[in-house]
Protein backbone atom coordinates (compact mmCIF):
# COMPACT_ATOMS: atom_id res chain seq x y z
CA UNK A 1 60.25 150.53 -34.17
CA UNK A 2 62.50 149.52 -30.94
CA UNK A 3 66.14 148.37 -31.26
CA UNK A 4 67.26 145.36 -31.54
CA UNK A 5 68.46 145.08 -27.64
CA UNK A 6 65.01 145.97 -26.02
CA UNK A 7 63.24 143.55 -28.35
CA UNK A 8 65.24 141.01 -27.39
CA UNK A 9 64.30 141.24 -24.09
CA UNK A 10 60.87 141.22 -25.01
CA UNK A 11 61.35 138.17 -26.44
CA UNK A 12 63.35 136.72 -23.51
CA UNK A 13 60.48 137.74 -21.22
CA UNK A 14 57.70 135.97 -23.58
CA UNK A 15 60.08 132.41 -23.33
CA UNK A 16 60.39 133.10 -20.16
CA UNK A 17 56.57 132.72 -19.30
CA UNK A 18 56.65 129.82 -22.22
CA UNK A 19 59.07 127.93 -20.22
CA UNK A 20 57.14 128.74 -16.69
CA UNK A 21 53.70 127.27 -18.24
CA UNK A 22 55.26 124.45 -19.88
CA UNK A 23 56.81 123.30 -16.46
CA UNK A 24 54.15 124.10 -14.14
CA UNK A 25 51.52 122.57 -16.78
CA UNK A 26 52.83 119.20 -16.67
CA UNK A 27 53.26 119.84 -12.62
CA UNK A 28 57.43 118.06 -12.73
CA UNK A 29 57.02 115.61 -10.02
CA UNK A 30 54.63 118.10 -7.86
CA UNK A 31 57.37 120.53 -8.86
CA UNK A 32 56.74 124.13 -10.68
CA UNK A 33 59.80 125.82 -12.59
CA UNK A 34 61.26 128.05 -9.33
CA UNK A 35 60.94 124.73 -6.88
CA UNK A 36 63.22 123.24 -9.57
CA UNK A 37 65.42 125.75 -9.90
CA UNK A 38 65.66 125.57 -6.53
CA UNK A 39 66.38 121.82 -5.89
CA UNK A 40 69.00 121.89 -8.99
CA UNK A 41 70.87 125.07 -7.15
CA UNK A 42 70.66 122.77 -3.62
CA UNK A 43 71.61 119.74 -4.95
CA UNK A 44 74.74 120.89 -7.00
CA UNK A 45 76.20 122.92 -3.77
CA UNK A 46 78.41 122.47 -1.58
CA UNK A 47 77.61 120.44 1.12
CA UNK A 48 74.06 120.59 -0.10
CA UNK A 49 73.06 123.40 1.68
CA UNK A 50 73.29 127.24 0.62
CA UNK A 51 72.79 130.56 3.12
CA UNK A 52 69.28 132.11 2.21
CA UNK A 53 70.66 135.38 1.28
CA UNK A 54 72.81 133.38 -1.10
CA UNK A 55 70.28 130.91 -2.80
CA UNK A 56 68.37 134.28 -3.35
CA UNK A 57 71.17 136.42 -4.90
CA UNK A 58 71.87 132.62 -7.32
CA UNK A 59 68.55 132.72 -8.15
CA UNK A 60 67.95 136.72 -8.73
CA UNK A 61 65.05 137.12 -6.01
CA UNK A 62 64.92 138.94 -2.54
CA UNK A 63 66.08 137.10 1.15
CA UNK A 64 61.77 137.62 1.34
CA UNK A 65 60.71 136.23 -1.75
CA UNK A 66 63.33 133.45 -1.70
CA UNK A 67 61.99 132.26 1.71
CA UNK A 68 58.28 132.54 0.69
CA UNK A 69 59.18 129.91 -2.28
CA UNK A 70 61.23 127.77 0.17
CA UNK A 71 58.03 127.64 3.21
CA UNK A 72 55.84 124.83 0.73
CA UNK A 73 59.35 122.77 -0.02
CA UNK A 74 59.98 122.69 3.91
CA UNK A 75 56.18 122.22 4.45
CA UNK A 76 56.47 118.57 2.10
CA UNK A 77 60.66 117.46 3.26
CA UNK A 78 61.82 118.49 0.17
CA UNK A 79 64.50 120.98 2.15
CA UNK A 80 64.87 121.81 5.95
CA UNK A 81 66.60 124.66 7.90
CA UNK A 82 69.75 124.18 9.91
CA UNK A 83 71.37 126.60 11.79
CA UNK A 84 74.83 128.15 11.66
CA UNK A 85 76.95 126.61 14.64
CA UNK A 86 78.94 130.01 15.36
CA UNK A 87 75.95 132.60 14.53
CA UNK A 88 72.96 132.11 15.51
CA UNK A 89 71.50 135.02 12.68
CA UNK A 90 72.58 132.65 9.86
CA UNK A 91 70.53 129.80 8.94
CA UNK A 92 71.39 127.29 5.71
CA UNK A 93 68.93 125.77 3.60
CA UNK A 94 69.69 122.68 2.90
CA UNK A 95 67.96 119.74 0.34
CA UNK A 96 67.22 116.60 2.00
CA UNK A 97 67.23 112.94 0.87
CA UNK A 98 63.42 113.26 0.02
CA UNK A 99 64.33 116.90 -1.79
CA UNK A 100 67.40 114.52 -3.36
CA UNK A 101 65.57 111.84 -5.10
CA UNK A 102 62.34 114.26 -5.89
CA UNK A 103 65.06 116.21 -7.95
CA UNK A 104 66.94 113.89 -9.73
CA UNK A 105 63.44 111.78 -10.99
CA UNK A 106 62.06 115.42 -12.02
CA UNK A 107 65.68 116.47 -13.77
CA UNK A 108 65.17 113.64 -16.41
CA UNK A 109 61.56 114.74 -17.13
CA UNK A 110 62.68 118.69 -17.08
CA UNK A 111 65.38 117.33 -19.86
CA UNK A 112 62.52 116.06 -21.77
CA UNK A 113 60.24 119.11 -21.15
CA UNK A 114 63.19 120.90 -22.75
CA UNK A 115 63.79 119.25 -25.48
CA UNK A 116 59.77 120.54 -26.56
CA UNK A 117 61.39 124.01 -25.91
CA UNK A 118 64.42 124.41 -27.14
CA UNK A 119 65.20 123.09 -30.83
CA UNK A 120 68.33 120.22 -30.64
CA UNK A 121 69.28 121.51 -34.19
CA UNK A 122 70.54 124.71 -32.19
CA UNK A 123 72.87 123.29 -29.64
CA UNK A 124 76.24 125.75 -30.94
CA UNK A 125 73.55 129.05 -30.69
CA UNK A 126 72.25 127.77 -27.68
CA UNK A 127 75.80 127.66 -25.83
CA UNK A 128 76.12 130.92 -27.46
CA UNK A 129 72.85 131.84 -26.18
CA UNK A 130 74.08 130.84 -22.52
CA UNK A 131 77.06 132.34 -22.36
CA UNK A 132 75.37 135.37 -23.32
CA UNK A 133 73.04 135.45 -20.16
CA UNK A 134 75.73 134.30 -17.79
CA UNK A 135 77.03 137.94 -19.26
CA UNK A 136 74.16 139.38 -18.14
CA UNK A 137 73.67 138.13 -15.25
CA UNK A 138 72.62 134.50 -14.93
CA UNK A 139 75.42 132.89 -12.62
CA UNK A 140 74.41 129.12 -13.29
CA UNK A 141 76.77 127.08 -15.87
């Protein structure tokens, strides 16, 4: 038997990949999970634009693996680069209009998505739940 702390991040990793296929499976608006995650970040910062080394500590990935997810959203509008007036080795990422409506039509389908994930009876455990991960880690409220 395991305790009780590694098998709950057994379990976190299993809803993880729940959550993952149930986004990507119904394809949000030509959006998977992390191009969500993404947007949502984009759209709620300031100015609407983040560094890249700080959109990829916010969402727990490398500067590398951060830019390979951003390459198909600049590829379709969804976000563009624009560089840093006084240094030229800083560049922003930053959501565009197109990236802008895209998000908001796919947040109220996400919400709905969610609501086949996560049980409504269970809104005082899940606040529970999400101060928990902010705890850990997660820096999104």
């Amino acid at each position: 038997m395991i305790n009780s702390d590694l098998l709950f991040l057994i379990n976190l990793n299993k809803i993880q990949s729940v959550i993952s296929r149930k986004f990507d499976s119904l394809s949000v608006h030509g959006l998977n999970f992390n191009d969500f995650v993404i947007l949502y970040i984009l759209y709620n910062s300031s100015e609407s634009k983040m560094r890249r080394i700080d959109l990829a500590e916010k969402i727990g990935l490398t500067a590398s693996g951060v830019t390979r997810l951003l390459n198909p959203l600049e590829k379709i509008g969804l976000v563009s680069r624009e560089a840093n007036e006084r240094d030229a080795r800083v560049s922003y990422v930053v959501i565009t209009e197109t990236g802008k409506k895209i998000f908001e039509e796919a947040k109220t389908t996400a919400e709905n998505i969610t609501k086949d994930i996560l049980p409504a009876k269970k809104s005082k455990s899940l606040r529970a739940m999400n101060d928990l991960l902010f705890d850990l880690g997660g820096n999104i409220q």
